[in-house]
PDB file of N, CA and C in Angstrom:
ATOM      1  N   UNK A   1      70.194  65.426  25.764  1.00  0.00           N
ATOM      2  CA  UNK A   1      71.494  64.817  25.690  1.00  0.00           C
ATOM      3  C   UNK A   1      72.394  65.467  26.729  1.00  0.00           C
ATOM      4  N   UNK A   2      73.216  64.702  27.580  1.00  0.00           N
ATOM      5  CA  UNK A   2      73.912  65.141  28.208  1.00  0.00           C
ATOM      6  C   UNK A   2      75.486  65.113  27.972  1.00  0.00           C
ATOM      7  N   UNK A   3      76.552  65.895  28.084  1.00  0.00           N
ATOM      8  CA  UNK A   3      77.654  65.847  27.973  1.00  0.00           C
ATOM      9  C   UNK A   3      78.728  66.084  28.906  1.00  0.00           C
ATOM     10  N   UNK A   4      79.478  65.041  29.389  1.00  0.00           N
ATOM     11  CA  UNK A   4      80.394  65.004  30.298  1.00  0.00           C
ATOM     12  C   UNK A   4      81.889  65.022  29.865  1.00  0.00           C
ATOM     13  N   UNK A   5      82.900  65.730  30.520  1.00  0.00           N
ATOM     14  CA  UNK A   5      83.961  65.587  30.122  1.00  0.00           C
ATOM     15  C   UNK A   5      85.147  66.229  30.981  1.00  0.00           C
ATOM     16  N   UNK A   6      86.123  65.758  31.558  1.00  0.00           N
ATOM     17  CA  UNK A   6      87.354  65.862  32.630  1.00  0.00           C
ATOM     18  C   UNK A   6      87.784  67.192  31.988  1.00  0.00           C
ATOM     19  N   UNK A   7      87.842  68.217  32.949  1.00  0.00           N
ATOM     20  CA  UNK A   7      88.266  69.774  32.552  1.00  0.00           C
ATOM     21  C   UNK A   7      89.570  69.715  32.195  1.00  0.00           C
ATOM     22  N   UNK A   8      91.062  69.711  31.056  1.00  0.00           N
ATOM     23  CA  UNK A   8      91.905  69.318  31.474  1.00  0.00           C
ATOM     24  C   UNK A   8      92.557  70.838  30.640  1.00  0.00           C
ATOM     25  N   UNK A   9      93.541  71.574  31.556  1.00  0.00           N
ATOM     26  CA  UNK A   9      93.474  73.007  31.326  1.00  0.00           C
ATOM     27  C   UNK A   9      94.742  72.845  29.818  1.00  0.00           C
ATOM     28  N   UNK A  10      94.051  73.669  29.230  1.00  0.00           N
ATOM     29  CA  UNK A  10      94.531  73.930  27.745  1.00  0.00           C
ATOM     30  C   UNK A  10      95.378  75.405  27.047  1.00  0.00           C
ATOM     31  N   UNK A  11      96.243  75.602  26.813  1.00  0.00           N
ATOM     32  CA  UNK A  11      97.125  76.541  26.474  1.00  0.00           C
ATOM     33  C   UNK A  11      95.631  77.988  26.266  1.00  0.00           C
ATOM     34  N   UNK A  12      94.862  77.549  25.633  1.00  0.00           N
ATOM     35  CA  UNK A  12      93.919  78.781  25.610  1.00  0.00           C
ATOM     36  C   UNK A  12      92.901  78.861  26.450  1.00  0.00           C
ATOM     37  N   UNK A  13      92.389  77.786  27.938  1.00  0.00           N
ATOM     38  CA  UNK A  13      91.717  77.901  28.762  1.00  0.00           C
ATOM     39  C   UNK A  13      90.433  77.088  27.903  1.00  0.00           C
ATOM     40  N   UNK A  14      90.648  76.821  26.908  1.00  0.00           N
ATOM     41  CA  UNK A  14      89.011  76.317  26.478  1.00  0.00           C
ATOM     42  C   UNK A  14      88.638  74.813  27.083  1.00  0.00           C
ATOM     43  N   UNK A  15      87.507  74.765  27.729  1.00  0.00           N
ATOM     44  CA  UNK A  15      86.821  73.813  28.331  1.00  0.00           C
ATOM     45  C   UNK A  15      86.761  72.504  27.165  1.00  0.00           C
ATOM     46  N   UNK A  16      85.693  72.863  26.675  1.00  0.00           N
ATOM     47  CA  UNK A  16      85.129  72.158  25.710  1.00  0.00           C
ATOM     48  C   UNK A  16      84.785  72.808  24.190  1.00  0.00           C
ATOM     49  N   UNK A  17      85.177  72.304  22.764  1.00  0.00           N
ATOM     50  CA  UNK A  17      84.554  73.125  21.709  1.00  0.00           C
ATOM     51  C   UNK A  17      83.869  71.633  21.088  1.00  0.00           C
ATOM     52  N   UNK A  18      82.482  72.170  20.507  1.00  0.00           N
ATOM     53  CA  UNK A  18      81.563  70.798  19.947  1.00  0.00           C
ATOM     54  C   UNK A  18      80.997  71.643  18.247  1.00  0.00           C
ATOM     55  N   UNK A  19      81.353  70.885  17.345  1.00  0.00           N
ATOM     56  CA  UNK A  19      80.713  71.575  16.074  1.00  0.00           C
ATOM     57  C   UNK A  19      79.519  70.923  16.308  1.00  0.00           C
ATOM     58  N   UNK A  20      78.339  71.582  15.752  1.00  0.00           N
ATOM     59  CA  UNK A  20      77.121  71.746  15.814  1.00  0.00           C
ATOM     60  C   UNK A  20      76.755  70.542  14.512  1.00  0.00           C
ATOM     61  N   UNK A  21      75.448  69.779  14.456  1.00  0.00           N
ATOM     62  CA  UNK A  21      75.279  69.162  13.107  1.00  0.00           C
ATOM     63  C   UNK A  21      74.111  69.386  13.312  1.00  0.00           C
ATOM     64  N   UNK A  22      73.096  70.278  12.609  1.00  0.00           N
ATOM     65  CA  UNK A  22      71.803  70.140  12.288  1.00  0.00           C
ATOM     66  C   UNK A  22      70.951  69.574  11.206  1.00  0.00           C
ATOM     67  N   UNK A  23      69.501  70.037  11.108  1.00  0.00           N
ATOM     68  CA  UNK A  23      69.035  69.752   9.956  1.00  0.00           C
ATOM     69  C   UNK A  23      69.264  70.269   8.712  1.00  0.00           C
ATOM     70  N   UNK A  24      69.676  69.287   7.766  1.00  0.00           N
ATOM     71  CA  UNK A  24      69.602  70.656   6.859  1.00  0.00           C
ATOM     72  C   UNK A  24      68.741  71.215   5.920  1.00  0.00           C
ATOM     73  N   UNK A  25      67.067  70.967   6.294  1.00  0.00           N
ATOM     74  CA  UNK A  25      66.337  71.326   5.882  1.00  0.00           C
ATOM     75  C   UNK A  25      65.586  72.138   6.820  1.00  0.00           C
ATOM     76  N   UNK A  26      65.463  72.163   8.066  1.00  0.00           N
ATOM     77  CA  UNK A  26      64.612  72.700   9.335  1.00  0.00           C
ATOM     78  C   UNK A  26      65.953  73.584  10.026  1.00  0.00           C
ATOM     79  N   UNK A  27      65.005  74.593  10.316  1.00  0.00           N
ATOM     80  CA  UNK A  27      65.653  75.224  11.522  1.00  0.00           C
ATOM     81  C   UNK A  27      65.720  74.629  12.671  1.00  0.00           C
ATOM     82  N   UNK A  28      66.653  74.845  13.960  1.00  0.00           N
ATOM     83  CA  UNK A  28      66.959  73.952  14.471  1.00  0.00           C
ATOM     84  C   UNK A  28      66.973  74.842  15.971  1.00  0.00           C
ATOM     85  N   UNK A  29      65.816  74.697  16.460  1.00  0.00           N
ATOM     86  CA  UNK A  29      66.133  75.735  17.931  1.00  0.00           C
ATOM     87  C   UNK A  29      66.629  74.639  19.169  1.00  0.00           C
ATOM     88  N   UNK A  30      67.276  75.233  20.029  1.00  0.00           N
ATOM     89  CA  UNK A  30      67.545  74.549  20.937  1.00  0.00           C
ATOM     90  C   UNK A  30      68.079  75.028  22.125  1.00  0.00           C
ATOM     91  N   UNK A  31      67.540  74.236  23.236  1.00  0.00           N
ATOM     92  CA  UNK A  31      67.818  74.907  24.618  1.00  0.00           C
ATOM     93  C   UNK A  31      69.325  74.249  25.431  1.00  0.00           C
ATOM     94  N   UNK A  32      70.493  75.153  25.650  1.00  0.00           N
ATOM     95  CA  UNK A  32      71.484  74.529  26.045  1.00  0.00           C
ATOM     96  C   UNK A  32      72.005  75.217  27.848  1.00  0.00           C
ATOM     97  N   UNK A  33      72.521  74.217  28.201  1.00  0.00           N
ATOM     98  CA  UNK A  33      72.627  74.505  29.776  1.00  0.00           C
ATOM     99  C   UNK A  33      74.065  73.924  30.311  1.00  0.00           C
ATOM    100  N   UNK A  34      74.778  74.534  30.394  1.00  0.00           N
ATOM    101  CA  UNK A  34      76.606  74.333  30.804  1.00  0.00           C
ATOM    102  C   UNK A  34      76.779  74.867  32.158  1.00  0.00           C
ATOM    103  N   UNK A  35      77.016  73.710  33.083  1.00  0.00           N
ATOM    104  CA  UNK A  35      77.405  73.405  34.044  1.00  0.00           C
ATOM    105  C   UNK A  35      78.897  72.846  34.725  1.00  0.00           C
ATOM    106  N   UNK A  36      79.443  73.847  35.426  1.00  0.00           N
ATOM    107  CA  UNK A  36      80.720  73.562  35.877  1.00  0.00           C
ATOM    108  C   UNK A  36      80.777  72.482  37.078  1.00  0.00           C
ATOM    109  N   UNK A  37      81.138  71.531  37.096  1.00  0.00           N
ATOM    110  CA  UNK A  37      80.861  70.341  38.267  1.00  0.00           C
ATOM    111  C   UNK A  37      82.311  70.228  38.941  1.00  0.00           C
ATOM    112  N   UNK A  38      82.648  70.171  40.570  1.00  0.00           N
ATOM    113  CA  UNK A  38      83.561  69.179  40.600  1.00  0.00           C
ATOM    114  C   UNK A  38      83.277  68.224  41.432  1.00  0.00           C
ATOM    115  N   UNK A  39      83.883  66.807  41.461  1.00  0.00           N
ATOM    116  CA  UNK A  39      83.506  65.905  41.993  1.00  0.00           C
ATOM    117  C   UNK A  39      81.684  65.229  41.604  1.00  0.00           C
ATOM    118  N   UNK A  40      81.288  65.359  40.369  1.00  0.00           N
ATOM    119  CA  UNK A  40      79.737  65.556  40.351  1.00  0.00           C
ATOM    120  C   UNK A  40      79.093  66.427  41.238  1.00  0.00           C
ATOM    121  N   UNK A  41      79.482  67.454  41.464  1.00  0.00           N
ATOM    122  CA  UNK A  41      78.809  68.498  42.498  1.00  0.00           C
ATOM    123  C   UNK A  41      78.606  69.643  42.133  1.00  0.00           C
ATOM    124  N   UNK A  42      77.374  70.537  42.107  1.00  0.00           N
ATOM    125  CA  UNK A  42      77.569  72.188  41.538  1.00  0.00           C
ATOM    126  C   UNK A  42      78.967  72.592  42.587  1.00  0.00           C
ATOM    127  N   UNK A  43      79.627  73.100  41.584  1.00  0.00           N
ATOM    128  CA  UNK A  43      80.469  74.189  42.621  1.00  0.00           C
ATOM    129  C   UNK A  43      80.102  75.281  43.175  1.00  0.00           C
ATOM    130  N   UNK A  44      79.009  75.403  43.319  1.00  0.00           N
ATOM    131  CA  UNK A  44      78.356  76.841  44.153  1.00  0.00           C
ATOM    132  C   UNK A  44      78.459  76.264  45.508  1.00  0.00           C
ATOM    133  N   UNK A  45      78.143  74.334  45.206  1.00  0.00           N
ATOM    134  CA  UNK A  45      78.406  73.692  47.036  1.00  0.00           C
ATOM    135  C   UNK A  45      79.516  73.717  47.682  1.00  0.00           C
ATOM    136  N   UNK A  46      80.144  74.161  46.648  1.00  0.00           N
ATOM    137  CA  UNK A  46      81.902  74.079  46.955  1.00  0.00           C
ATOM    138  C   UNK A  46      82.411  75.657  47.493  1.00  0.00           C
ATOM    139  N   UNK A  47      81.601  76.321  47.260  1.00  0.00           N
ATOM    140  CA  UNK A  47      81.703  78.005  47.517  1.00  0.00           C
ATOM    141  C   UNK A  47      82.729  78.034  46.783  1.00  0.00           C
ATOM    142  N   UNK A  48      82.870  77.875  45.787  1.00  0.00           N
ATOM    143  CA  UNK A  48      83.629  77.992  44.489  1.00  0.00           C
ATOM    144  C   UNK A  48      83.233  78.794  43.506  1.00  0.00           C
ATOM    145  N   UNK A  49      83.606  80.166  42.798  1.00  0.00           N
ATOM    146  CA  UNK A  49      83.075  80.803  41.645  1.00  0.00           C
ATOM    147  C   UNK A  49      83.767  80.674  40.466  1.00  0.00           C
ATOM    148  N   UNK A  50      83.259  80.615  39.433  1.00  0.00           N
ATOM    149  CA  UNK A  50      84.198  79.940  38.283  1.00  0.00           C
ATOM    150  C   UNK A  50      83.339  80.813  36.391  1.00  0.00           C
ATOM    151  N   UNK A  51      84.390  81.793  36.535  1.00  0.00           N
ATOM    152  CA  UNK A  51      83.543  82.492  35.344  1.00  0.00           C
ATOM    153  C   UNK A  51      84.047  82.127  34.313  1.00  0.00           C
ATOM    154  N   UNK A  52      83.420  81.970  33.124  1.00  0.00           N
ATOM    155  CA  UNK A  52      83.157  81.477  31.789  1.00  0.00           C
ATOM    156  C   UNK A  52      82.491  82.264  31.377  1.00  0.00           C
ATOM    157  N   UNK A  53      82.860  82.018  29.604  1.00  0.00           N
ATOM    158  CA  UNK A  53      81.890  82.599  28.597  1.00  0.00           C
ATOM    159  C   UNK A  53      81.515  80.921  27.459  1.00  0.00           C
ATOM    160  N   UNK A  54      80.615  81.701  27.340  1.00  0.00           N
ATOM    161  CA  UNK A  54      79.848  80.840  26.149  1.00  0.00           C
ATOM    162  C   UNK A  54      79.906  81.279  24.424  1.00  0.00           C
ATOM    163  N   UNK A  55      80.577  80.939  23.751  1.00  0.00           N
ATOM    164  CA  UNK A  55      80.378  81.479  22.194  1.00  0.00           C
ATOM    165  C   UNK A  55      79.845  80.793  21.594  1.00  0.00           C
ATOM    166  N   UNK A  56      79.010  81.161  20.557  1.00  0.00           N
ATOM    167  CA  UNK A  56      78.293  80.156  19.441  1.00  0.00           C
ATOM    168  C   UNK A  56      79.173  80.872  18.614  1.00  0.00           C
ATOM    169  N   UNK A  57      79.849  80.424  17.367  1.00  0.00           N
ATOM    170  CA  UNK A  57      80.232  80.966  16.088  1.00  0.00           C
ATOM    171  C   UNK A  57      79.716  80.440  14.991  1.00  0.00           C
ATOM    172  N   UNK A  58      79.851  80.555  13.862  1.00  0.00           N
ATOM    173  CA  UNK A  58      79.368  80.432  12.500  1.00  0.00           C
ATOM    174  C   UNK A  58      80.880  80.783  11.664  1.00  0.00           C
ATOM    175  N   UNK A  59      80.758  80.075  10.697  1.00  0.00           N
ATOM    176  CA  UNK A  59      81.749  80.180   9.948  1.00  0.00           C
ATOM    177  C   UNK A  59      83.335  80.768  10.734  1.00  0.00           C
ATOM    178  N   UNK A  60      83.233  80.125  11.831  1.00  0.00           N
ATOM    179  CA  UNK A  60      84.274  81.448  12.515  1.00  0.00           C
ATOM    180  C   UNK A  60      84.472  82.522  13.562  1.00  0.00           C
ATOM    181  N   UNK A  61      83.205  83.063  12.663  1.00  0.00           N
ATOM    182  CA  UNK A  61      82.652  84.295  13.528  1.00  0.00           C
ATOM    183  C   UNK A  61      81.845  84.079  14.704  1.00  0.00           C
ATOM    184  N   UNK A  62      82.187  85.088  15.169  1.00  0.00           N
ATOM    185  CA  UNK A  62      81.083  85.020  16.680  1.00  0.00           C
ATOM    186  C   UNK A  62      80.234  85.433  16.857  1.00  0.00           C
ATOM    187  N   UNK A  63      78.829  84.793  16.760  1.00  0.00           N
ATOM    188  CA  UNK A  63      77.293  85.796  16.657  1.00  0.00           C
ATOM    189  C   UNK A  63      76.579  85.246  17.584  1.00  0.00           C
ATOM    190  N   UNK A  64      77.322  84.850  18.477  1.00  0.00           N
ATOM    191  CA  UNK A  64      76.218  85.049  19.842  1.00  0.00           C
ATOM    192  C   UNK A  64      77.404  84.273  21.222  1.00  0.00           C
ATOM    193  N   UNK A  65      77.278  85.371  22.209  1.00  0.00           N
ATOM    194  CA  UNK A  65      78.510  85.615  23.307  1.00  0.00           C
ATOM    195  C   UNK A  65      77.529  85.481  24.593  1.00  0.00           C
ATOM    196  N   UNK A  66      77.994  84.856  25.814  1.00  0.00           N
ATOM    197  CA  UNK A  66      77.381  85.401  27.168  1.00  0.00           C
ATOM    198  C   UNK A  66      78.209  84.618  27.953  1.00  0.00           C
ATOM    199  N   UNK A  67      78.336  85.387  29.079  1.00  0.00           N
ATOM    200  CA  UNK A  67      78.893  84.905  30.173  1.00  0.00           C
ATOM    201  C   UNK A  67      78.216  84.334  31.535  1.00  0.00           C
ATOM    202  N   UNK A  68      78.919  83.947  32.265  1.00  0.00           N
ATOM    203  CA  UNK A  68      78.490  83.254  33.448  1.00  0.00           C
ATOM    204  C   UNK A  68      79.088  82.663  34.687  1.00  0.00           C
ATOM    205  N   UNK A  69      78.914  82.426  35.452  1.00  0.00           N
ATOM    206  CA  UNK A  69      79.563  81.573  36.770  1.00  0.00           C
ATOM    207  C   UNK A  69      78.742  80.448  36.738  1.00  0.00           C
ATOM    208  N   UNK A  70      79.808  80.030  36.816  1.00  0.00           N
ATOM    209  CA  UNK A  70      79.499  78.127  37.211  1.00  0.00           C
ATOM    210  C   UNK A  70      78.840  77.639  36.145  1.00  0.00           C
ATOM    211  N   UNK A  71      77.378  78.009  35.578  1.00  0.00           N
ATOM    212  CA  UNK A  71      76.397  78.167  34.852  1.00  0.00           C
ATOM    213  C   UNK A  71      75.897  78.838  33.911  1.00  0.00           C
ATOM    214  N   UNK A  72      75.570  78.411  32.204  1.00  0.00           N
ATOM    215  CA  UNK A  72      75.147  79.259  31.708  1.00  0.00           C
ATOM    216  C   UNK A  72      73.890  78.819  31.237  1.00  0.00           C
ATOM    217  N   UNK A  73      72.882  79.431  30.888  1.00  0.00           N
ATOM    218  CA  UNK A  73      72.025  78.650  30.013  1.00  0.00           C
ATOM    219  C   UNK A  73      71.246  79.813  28.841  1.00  0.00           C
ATOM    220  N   UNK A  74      71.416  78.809  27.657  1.00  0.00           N
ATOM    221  CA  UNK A  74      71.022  79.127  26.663  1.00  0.00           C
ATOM    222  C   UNK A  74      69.899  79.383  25.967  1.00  0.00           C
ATOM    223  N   UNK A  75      68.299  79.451  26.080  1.00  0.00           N
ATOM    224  CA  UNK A  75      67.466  79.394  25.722  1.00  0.00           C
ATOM    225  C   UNK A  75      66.776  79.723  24.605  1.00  0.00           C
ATOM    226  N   UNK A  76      66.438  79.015  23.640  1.00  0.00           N
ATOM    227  CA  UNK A  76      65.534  79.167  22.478  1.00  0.00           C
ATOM    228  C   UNK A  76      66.477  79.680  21.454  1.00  0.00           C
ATOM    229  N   UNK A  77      67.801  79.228  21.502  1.00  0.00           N
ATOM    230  CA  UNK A  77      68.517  79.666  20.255  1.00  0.00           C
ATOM    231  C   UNK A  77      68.518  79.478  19.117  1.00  0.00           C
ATOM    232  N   UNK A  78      68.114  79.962  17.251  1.00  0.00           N
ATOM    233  CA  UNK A  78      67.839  79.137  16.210  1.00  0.00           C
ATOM    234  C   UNK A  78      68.936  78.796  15.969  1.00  0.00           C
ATOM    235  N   UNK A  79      69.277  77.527  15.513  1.00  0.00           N
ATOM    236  CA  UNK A  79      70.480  77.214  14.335  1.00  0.00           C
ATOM    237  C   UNK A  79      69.638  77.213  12.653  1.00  0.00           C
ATOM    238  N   UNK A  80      70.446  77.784  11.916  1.00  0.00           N
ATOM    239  CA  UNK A  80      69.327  78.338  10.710  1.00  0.00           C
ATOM    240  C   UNK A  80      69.727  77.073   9.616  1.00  0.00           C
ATOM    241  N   UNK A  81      68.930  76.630   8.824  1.00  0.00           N
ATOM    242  CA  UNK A  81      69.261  75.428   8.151  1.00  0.00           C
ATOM    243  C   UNK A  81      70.035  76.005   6.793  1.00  0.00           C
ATOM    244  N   UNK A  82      70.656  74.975   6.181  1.00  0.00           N
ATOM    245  CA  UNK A  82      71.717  75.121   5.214  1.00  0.00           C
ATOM    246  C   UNK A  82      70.795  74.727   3.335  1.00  0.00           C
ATOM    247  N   UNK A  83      69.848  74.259   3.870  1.00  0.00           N
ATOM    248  CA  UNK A  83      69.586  74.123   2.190  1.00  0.00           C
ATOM    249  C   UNK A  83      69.478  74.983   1.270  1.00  0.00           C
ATOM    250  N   UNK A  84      69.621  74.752   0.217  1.00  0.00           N
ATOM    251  CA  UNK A  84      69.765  76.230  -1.277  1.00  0.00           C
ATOM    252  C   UNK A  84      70.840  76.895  -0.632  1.00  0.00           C
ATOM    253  N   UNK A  85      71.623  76.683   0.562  1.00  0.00           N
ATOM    254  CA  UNK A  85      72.664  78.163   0.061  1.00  0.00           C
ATOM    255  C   UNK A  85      73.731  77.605  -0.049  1.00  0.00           C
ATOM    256  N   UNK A  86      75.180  78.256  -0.997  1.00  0.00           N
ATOM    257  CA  UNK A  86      76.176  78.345  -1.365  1.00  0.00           C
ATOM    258  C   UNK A  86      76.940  78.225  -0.558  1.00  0.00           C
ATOM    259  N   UNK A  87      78.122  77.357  -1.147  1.00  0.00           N
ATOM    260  CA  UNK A  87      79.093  76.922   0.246  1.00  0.00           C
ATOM    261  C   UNK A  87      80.175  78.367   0.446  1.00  0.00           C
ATOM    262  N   UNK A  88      80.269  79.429  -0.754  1.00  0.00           N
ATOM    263  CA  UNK A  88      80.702  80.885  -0.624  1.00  0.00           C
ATOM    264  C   UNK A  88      80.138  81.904  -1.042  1.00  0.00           C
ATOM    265  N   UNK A  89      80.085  83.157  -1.009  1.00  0.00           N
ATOM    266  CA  UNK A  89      79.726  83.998  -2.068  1.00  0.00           C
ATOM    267  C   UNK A  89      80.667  85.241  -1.852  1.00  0.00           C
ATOM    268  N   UNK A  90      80.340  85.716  -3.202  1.00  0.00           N
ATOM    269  CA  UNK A  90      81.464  87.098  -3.305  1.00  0.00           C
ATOM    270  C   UNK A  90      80.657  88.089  -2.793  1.00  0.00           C
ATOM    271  N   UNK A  91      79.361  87.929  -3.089  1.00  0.00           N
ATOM    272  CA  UNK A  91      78.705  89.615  -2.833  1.00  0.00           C
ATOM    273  C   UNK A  91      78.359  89.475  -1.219  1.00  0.00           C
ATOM    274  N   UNK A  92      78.409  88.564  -0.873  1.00  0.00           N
ATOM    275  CA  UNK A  92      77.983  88.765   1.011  1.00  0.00           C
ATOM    276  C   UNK A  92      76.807  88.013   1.385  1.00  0.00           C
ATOM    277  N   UNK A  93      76.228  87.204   0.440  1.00  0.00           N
ATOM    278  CA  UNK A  93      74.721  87.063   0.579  1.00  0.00           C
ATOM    279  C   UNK A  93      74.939  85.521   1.583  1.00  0.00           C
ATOM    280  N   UNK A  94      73.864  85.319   2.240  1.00  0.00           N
ATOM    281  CA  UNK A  94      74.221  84.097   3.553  1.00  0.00           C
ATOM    282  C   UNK A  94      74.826  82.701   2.234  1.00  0.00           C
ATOM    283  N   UNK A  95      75.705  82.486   3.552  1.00  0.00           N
ATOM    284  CA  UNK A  95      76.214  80.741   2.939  1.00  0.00           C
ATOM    285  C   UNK A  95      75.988  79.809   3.908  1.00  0.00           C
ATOM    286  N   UNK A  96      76.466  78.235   3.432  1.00  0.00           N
ATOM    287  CA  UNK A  96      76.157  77.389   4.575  1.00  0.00           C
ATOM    288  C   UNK A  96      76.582  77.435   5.758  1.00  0.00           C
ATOM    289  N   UNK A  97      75.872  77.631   6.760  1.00  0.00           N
ATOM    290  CA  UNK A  97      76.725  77.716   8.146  1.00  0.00           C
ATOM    291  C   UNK A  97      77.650  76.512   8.727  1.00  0.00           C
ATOM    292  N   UNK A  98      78.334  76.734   9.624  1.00  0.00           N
ATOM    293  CA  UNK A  98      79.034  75.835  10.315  1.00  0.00           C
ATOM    294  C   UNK A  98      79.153  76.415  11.871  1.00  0.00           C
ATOM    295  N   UNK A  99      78.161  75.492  12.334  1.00  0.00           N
ATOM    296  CA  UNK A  99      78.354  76.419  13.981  1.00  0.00           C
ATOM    297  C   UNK A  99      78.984  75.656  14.624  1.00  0.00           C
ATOM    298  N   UNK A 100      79.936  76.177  15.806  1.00  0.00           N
ATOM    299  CA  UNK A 100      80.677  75.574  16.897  1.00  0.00           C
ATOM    300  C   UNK A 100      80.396  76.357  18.020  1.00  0.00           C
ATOM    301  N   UNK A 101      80.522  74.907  18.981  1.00  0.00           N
ATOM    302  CA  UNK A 101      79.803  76.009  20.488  1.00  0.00           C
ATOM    303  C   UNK A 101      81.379  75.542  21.033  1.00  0.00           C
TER     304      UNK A 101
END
């Protein structure tokens, strides 16, 4: 799947945020690849450098960070599936996730 979208600069610099929808019986690995374009063009043709970070979060939190120019790519990341667990818990034990990239 590919995703396109006009950079349009935002009080906090964020590009793009996408909530995640997986299975919710299967784990869900997946390979992701974010590319800074202008004009449909890598900007590396542009001798342009353009640093970014990448966050995956969960509930919020941030459990997996990396940075990059122009380019990041993601490889073999799990998204962990949601069945049997609790939408809270008091003692700490995992609940349903909600990831946003």
């Amino acid at each position: 799947m590919e995703y396109t979208d006009t950079y349009q600069t935002s009080k906090y610099g964020i590009i793009f945020k996408e909530k995640i929808f997986t299975s919710p019986v299967d784990h869900t690995s997946v390979c992701i690849n974010v590319r800074l374009l202008k004009d449909g063009v890598d900007m590396d043709n542009h001798g342009v450098k353009r640093y970014f970070n990448l966050e995956v979060k969960d509930n919020g939190k941030v459990i997996f960070k990396k940075k990059g120019s122009n380019q990041i790519n993601l490889t073999h990341f799990v998204f962990r599936a949601n069945q049997g667990l609790p939408e809270s818990s008091e003692t700490g034990e995992e609940v349903k996730h909600n990831y946003v990239i």
